[in-house]
N, C-alpha and C. Protein backbone atom coordinates (compact mmCIF):
# COMPACT_ATOMS: atom_id res chain seq x y z
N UNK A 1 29.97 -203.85 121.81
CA UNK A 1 28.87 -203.01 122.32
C UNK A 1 28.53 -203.44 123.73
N UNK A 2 28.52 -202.67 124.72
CA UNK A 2 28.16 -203.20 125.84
C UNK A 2 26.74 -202.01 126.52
N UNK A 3 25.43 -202.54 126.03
CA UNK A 3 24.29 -202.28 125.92
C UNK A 3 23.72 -202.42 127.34
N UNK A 4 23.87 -201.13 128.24
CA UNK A 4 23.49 -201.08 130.00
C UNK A 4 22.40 -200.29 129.59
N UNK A 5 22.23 -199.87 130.66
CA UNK A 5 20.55 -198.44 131.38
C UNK A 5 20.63 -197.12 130.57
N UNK A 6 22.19 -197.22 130.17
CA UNK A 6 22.05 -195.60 130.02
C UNK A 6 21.27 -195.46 128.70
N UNK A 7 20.67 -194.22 128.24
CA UNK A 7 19.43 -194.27 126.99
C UNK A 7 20.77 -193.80 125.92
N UNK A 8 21.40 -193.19 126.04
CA UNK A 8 22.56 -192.49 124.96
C UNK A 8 23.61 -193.09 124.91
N UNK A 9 23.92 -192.96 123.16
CA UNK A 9 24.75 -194.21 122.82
C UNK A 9 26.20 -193.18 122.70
N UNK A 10 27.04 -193.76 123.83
CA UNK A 10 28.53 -192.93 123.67
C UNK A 10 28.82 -193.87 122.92
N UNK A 11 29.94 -193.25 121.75
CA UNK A 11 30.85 -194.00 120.93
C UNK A 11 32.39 -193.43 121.09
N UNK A 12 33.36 -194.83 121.84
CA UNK A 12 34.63 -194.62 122.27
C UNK A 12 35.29 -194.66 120.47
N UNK A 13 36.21 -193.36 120.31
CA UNK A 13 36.20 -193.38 118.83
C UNK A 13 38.06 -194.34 119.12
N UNK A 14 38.02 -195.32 117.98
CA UNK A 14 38.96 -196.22 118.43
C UNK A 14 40.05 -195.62 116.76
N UNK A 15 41.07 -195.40 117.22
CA UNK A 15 42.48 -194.73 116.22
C UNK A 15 43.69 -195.29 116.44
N UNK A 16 43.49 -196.56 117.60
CA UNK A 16 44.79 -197.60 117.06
C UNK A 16 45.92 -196.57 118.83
N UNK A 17 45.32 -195.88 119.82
CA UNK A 17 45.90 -195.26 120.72
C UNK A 17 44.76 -194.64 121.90
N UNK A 18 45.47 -194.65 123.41
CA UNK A 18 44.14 -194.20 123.97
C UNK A 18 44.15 -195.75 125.00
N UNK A 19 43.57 -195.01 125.85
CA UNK A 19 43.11 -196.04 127.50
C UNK A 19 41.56 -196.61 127.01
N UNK A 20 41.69 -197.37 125.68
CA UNK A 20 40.01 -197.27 125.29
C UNK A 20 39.41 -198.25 126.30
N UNK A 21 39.76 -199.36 126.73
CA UNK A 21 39.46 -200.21 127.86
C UNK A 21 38.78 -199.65 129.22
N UNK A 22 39.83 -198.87 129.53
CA UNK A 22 39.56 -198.14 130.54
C UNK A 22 38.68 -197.27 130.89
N UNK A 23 38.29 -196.36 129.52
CA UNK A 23 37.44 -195.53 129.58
C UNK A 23 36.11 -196.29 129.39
N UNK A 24 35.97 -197.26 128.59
CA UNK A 24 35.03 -198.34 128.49
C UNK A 24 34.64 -198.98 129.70
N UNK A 25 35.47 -199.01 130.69
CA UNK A 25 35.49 -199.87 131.70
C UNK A 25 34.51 -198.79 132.76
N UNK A 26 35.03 -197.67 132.51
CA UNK A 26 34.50 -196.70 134.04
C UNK A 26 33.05 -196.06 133.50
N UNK A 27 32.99 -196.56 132.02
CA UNK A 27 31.32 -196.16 131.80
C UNK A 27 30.42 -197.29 131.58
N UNK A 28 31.07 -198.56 132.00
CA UNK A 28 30.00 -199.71 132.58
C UNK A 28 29.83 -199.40 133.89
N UNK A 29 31.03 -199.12 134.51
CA UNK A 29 31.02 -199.21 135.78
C UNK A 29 29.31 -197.94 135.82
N UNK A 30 29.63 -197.17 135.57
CA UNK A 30 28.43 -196.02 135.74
C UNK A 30 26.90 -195.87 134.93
N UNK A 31 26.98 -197.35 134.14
CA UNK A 31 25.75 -197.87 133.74
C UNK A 31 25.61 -197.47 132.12
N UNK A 32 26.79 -197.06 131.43
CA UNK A 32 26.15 -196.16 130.17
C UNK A 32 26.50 -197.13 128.80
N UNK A 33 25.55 -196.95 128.05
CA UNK A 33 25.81 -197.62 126.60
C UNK A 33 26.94 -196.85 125.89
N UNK A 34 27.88 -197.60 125.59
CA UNK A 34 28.94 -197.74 124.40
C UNK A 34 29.50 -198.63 123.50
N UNK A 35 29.94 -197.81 122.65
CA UNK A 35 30.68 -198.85 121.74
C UNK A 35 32.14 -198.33 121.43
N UNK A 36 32.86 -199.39 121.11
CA UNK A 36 34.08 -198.61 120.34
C UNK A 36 34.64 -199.11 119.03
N UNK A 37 34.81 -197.92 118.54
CA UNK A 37 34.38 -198.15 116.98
C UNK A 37 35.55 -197.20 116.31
N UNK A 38 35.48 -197.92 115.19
CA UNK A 38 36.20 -196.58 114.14
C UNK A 38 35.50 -196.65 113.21
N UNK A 39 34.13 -197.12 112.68
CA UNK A 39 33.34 -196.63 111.74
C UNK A 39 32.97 -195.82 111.11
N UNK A 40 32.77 -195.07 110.21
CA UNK A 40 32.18 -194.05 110.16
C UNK A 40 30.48 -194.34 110.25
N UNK A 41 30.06 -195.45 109.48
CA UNK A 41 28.62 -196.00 110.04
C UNK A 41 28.53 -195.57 111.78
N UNK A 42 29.18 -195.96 112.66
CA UNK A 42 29.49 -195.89 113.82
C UNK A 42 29.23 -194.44 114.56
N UNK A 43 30.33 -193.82 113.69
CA UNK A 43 30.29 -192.27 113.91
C UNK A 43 29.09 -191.86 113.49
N UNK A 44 28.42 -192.20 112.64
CA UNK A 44 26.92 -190.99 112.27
C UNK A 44 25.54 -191.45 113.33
N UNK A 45 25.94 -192.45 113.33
CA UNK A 45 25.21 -193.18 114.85
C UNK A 45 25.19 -192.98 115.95
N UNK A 46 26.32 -192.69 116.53
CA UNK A 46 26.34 -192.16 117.92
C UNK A 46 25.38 -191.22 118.21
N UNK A 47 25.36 -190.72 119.53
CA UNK A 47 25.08 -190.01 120.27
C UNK A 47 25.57 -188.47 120.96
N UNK A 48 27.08 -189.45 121.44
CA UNK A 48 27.77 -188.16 121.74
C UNK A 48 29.30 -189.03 121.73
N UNK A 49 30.53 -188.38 122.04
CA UNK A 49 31.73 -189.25 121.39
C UNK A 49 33.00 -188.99 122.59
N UNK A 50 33.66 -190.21 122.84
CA UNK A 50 34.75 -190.09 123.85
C UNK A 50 36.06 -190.04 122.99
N UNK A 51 36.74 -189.09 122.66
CA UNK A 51 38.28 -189.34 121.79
C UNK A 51 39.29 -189.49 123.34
N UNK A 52 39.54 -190.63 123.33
CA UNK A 52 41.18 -190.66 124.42
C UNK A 52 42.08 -190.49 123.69
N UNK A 53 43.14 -191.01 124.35
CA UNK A 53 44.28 -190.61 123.82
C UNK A 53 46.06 -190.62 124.55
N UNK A 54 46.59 -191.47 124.00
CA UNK A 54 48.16 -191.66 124.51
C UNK A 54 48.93 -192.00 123.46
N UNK A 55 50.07 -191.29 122.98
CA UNK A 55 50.75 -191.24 122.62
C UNK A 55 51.48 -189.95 121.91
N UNK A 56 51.60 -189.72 120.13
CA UNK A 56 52.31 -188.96 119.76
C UNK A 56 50.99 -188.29 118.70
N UNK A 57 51.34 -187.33 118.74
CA UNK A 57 50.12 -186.16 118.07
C UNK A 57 50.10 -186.31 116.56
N UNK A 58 51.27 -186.55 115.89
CA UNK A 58 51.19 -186.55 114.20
C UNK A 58 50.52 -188.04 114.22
N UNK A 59 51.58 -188.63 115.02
CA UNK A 59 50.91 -190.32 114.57
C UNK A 59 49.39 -190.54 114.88
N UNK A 60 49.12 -189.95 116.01
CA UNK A 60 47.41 -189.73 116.20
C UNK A 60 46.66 -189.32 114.99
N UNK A 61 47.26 -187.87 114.46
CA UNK A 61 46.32 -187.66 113.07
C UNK A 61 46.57 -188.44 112.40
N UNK A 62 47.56 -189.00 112.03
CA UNK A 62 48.10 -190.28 110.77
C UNK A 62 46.60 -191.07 110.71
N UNK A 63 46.65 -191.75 111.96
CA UNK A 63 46.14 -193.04 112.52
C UNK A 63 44.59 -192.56 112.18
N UNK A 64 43.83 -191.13 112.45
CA UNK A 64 42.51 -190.96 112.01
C UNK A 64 41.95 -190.85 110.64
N UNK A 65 42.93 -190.13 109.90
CA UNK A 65 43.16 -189.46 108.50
C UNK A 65 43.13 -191.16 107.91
N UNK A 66 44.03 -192.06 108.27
CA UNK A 66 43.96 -193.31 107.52
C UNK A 66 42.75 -194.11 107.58
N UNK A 67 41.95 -193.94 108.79
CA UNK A 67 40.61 -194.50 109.15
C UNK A 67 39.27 -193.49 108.78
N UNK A 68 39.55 -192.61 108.04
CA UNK A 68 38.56 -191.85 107.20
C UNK A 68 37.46 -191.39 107.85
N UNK A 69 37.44 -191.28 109.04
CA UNK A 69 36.38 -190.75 109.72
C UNK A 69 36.86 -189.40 110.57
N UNK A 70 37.79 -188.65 109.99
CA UNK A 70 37.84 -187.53 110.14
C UNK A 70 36.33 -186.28 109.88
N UNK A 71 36.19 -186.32 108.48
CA UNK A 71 35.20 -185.75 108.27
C UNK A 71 34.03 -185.76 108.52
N UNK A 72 33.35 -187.59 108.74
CA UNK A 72 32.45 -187.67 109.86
C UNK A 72 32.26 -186.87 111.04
N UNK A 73 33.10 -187.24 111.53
CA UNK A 73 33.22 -186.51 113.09
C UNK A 73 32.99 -185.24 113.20
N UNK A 74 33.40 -184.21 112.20
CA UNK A 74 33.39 -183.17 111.84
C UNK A 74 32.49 -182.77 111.86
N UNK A 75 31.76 -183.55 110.89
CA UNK A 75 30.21 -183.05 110.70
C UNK A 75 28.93 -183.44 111.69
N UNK A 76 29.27 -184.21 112.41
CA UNK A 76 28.32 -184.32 113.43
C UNK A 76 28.61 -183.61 114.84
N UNK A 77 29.98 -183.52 115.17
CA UNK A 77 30.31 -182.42 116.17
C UNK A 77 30.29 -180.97 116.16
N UNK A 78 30.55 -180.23 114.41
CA UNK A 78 30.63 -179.11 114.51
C UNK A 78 29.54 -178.83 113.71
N UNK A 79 28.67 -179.49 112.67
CA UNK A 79 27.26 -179.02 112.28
C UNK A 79 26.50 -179.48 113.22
N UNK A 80 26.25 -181.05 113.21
CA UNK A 80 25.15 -181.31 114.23
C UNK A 80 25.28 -180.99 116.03
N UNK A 81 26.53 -180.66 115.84
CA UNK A 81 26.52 -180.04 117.44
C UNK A 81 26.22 -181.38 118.68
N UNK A 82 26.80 -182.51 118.21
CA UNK A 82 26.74 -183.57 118.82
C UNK A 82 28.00 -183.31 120.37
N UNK A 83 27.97 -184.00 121.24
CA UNK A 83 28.96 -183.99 122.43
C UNK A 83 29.80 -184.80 122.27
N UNK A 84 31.44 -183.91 122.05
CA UNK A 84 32.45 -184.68 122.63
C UNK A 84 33.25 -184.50 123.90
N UNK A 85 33.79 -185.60 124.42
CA UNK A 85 35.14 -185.12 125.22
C UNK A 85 36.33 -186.02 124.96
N UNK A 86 37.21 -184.82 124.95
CA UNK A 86 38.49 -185.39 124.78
C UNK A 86 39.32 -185.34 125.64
N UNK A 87 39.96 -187.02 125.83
CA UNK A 87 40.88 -186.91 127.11
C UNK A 87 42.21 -187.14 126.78
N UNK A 88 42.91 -185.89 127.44
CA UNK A 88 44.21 -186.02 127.44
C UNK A 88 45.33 -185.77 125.85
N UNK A 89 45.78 -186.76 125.52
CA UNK A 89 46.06 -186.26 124.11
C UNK A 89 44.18 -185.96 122.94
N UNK A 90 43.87 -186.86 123.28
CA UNK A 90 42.50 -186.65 123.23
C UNK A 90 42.02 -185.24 122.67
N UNK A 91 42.41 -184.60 123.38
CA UNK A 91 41.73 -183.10 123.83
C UNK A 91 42.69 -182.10 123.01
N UNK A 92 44.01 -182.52 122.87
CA UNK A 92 45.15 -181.93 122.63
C UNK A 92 44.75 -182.09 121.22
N UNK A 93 44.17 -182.91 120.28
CA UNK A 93 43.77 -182.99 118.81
C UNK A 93 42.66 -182.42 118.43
N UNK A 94 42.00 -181.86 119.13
CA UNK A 94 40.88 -180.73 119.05
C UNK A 94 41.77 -179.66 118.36
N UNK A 95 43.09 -179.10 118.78
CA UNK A 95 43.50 -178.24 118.50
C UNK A 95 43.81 -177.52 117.03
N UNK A 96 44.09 -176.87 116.56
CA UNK A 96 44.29 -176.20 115.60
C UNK A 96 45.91 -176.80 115.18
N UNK A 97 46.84 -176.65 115.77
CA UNK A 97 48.02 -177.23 115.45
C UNK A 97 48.85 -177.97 116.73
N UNK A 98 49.97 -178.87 116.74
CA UNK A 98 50.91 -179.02 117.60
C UNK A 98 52.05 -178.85 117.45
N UNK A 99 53.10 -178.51 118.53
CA UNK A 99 54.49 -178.91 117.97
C UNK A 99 55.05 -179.45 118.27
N UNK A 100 54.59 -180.61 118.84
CA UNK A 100 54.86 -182.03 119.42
C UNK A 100 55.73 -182.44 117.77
N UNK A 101 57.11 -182.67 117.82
CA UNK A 101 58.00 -183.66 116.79
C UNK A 101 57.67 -182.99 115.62
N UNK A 102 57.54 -181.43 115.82
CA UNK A 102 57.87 -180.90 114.60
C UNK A 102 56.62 -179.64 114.57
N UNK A 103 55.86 -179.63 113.66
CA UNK A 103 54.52 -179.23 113.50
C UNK A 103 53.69 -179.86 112.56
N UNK A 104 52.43 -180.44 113.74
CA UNK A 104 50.71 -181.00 112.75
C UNK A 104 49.85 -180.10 113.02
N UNK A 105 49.02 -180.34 111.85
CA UNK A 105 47.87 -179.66 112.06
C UNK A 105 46.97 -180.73 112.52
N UNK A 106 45.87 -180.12 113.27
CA UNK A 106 45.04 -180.61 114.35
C UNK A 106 43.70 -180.93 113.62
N UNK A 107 42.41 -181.09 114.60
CA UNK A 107 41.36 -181.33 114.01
C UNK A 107 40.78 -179.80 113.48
N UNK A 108 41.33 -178.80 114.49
CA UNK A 108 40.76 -177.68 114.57
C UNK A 108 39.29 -177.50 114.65
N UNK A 109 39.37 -178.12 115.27
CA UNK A 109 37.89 -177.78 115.71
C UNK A 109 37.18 -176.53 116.65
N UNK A 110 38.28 -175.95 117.28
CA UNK A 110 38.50 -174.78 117.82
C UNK A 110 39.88 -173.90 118.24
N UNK A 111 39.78 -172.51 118.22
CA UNK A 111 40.94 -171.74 117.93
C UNK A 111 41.62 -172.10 119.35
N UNK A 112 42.95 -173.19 119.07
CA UNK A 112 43.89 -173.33 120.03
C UNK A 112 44.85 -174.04 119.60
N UNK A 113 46.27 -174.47 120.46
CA UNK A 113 47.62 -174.95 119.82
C UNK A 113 47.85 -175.64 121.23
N UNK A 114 48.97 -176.49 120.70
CA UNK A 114 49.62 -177.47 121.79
C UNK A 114 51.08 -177.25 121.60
N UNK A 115 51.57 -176.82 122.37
CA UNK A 115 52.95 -176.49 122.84
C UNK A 115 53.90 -177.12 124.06
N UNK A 116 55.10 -177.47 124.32
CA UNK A 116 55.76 -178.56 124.99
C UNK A 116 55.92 -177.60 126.19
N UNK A 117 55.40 -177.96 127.79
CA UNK A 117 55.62 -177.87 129.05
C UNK A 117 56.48 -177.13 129.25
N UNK A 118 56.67 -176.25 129.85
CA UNK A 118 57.79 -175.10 130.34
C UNK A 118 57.98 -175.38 131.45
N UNK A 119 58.76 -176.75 131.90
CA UNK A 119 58.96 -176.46 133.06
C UNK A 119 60.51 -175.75 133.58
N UNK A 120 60.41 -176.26 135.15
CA UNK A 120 61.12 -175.27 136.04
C UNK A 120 61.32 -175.56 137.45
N UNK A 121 62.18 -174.90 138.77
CA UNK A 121 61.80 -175.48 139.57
C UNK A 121 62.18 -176.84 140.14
N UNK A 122 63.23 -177.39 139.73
CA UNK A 122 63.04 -178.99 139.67
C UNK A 122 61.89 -179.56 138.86
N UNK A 123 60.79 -179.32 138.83
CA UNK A 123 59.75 -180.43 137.57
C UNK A 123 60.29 -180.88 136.69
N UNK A 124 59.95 -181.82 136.29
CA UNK A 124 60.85 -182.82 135.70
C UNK A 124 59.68 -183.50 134.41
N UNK A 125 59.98 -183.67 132.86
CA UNK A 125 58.75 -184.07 131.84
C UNK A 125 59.26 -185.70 131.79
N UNK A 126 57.94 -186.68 131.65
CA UNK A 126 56.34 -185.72 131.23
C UNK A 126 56.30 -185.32 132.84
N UNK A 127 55.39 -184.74 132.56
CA UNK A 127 54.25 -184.51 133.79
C UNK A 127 53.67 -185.57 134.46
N UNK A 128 54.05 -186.31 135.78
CA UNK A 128 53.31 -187.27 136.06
C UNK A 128 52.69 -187.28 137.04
N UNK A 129 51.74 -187.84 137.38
CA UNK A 129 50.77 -187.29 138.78
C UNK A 129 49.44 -187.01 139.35
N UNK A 130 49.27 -187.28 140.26
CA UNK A 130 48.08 -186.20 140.68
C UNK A 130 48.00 -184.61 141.14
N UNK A 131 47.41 -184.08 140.61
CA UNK A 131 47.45 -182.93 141.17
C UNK A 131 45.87 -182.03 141.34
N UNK A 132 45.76 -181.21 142.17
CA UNK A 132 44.40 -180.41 142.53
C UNK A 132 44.31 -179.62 141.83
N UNK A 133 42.90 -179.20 141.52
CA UNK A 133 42.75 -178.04 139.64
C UNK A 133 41.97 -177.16 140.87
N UNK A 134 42.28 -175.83 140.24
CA UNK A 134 41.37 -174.57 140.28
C UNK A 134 39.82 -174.53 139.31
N UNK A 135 38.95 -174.74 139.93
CA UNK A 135 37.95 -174.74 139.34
C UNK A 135 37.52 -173.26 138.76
N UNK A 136 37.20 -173.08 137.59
CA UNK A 136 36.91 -171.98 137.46
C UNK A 136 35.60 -171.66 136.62
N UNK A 137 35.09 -172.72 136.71
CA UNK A 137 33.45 -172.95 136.13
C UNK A 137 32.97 -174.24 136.50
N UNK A 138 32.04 -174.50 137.68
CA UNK A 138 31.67 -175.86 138.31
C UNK A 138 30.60 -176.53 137.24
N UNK A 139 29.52 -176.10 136.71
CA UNK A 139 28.26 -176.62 135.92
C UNK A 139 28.98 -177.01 134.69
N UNK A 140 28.86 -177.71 133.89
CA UNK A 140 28.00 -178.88 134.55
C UNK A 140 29.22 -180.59 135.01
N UNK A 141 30.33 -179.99 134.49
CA UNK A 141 31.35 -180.90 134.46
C UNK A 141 32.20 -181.15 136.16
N UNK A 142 31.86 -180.02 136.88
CA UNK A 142 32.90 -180.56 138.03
C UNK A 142 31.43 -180.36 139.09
N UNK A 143 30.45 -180.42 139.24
CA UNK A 143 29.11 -180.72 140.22
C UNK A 143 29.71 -181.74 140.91
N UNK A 144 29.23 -182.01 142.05
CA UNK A 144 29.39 -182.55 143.11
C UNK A 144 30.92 -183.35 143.42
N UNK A 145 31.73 -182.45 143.01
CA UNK A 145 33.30 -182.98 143.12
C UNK A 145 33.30 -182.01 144.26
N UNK A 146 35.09 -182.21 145.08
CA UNK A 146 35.38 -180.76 145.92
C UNK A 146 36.25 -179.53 145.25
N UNK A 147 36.04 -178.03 146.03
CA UNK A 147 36.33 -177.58 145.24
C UNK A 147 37.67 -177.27 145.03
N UNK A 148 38.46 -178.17 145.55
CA UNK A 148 39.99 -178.47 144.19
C UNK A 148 40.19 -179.86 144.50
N UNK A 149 39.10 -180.14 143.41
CA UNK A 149 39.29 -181.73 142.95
C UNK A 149 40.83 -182.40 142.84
N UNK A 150 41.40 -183.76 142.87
CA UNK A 150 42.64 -183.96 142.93
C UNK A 150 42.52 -185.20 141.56
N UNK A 151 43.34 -185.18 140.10
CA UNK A 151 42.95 -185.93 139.21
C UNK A 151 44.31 -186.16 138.77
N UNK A 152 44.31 -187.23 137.52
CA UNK A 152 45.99 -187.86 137.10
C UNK A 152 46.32 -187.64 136.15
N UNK A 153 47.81 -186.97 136.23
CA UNK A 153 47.72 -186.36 134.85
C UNK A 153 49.09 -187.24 134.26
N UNK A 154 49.29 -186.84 132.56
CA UNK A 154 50.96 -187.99 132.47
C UNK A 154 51.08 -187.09 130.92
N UNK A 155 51.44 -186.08 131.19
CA UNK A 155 51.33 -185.84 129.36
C UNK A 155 52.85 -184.41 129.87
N UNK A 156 53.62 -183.92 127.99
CA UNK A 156 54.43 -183.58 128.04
C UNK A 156 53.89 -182.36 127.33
N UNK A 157 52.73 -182.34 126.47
CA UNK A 157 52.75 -181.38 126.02
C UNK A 157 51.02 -180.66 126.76
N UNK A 158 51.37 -179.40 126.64
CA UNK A 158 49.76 -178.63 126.93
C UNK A 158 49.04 -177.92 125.97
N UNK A 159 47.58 -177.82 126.21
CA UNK A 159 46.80 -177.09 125.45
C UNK A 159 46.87 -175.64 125.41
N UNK A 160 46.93 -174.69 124.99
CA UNK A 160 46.65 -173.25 124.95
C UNK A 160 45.57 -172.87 124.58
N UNK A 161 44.74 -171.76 125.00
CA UNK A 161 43.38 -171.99 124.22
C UNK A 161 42.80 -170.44 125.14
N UNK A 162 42.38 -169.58 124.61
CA UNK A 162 41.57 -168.40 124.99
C UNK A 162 40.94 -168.99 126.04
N UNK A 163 41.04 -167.90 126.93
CA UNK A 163 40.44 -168.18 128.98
C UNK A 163 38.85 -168.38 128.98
N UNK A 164 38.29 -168.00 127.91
CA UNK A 164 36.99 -167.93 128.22
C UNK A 164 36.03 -169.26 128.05
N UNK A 165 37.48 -170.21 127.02
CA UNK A 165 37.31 -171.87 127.20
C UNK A 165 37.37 -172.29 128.19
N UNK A 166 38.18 -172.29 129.43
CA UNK A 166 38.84 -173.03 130.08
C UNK A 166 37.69 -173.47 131.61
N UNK A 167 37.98 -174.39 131.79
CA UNK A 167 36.88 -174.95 133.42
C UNK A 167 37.58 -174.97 134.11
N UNK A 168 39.15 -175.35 133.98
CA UNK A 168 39.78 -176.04 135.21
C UNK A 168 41.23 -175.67 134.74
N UNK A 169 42.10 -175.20 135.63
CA UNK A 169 43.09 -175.32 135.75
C UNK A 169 44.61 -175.93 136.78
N UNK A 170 45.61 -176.31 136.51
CA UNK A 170 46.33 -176.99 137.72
C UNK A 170 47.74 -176.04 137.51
N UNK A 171 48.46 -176.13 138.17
CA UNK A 171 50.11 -176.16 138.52
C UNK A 171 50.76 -177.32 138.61
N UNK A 172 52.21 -177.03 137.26
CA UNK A 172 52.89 -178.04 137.19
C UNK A 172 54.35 -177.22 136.64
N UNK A 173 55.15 -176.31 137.73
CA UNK A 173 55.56 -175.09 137.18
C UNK A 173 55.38 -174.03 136.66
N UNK A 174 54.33 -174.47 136.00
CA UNK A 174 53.45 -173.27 134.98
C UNK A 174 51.71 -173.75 135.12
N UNK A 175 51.10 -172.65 134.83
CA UNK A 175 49.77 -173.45 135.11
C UNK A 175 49.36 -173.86 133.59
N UNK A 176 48.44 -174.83 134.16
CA UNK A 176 48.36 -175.85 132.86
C UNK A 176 46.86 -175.90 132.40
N UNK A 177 46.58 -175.59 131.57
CA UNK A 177 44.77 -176.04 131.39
C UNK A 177 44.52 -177.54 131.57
N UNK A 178 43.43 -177.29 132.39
CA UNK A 178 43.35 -178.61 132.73
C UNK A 178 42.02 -179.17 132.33
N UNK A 179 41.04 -178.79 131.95
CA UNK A 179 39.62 -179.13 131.38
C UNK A 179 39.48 -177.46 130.63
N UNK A 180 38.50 -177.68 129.28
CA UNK A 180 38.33 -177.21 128.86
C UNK A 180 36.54 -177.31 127.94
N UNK A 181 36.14 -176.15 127.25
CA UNK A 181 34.38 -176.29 126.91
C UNK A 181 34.49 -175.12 125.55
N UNK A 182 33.97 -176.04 124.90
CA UNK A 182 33.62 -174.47 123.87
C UNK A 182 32.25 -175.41 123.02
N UNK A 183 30.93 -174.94 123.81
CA UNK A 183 29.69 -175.19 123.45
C UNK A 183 29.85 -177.22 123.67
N UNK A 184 29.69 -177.52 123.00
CA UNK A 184 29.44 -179.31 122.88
C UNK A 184 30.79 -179.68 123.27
N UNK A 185 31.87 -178.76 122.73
CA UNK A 185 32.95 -179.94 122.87
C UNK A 185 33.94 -179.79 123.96
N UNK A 186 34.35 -180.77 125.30
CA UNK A 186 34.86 -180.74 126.36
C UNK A 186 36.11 -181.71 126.11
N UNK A 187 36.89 -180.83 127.12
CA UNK A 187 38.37 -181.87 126.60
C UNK A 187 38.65 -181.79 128.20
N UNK A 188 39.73 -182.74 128.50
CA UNK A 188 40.43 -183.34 129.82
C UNK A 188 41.86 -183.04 129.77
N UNK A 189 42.75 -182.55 129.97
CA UNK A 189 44.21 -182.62 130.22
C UNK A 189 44.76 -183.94 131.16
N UNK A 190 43.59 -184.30 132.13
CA UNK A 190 43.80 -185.71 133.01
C UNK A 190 43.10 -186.34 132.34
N UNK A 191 43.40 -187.51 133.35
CA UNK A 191 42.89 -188.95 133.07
C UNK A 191 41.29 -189.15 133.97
N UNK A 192 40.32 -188.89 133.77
CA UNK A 192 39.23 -189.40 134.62
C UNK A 192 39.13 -190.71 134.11
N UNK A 193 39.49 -192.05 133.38
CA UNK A 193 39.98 -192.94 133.60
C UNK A 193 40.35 -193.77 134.66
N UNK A 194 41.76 -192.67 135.12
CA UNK A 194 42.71 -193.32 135.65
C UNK A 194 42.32 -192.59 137.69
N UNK A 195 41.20 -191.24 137.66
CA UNK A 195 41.51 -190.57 139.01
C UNK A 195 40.40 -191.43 139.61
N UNK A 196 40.15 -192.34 139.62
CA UNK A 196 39.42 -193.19 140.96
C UNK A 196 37.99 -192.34 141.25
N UNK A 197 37.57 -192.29 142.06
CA UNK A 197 36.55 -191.60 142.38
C UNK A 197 36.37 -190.19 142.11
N UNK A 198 37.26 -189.36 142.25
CA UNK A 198 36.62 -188.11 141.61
C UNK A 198 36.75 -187.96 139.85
N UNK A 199 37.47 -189.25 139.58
CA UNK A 199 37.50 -189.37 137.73
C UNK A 199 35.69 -189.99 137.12
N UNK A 200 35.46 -190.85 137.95
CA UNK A 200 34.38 -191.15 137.89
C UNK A 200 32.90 -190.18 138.13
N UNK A 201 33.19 -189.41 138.86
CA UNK A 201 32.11 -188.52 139.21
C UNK A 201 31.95 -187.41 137.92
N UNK A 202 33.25 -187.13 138.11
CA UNK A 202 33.45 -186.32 136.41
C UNK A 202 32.68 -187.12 135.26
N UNK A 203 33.10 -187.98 134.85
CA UNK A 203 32.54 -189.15 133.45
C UNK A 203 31.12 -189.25 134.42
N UNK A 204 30.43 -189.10 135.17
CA UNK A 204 28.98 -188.89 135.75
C UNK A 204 28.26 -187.59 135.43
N UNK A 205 29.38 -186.73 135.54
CA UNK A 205 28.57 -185.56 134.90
C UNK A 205 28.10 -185.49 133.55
N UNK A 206 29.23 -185.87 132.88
CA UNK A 206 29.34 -186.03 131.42
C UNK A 206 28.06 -186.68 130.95
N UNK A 207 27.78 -187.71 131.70
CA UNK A 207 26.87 -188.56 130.97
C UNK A 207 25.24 -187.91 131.45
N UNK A 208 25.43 -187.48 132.48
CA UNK A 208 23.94 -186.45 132.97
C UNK A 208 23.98 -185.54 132.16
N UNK A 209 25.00 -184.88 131.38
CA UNK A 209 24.73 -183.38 130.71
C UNK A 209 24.44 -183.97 129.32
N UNK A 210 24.79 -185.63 128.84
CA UNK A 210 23.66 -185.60 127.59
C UNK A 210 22.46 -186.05 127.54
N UNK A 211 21.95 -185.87 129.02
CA UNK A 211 20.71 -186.29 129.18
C UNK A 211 19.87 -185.11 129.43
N UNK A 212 20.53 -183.91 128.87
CA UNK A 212 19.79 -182.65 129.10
C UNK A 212 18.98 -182.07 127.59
């Protein structure tokens, strides 16, 4: 537990995968209380919830499904309407299904799928990089960034998800969702982790919009 200024208790949800350090690291840096946990005590406690995320999508659900706080989560994000964001694969387990190494089913927590990069062009997988997003809804997640923020991305597969989700988008042969919102729950395709100052300003918004 590393107990700073901020009044709201983020809980980094810990599944054995994920930059949890890191993300831990850039919300001391910005003053905020967390923990990281795989509790479900943990989970009904929180506040609002960070899912990261690196690696492989079945083994991700494996890894939650075995730590039993699937249904927790569930119920405090989609009844109690608690705040998450998910980064990166993170965000990609929100989904309804993947077909990352076959086909899983997701958290489903909202109507969308994860499908493997079309690239082209010379691009070359994964996806590695920085690249500048099309903003296409600034409040409350991209405020005082510029307006085509530059963030890091490293993943092979992408989200799909109805336009009327989407905040941000990039080019990587194909355009890629790159942040996404449907009521409480916000997901990342990058790393604000890993993008230095405008990753940080982002995880600043985040933490001002559960102070609303």
């Amino acid at each position: 537990m590393k107990c700073l200024s901020g009044s709201m208790k983020i809980l980094i949800i810990n599944y054995g995968m994920g930059n949890l350090m890191s993300v831990g690291n850039a919300l001391e840096h910005l003053g905020c209380q967390y923990l990281i946990s795989d509790r479900w005590e943990d989970v009904k406690g929180a506040d609002a919830y960070i899912l990261p995320g690196v690696g492989a999508f079945g083994e991700a659900m494996k890894n939650l499904r075995e730590r039993n706080i699937i249904a927790p989560l569930s119920e405090q994000i989609l009844s109690k309407k608690k705040p998450i964001l998910g980064i990166c694969l993170g965000m990609q387990l929100i989904a309804q299904n993947s077909e990352e190494g076959g086909y899983y089913k997701g958290l489903e927590w909202m109507e969308s799928s994860v499908i493997k990069l079309r690239v082209q062009n010379g691009c070359r997988l994964p996806h590695v990089g920085w690249n500048n997003l099309e903003v296409k809804e600034k409040e409350p997640m991209f405020n005082n960034l510029p307006d085509h923020p530059n963030f890091y991305f490293d993943h092979t597969y992408q989200f799909i998800c109805n336009e009327k989700y989407v905040l941000a988008k990039c080019g990587y042969a194909t355009e890629v969702i790159a942040a996404i919102r449907n009521e409480n729950i916000f997901g990342t395709q990058f790393h604000p982790e890993k993008s230095q100052v405008n990753g940080l300003k982002f995880l600043r918004n985040f933490t001002e919009y559960l102070k609303l």
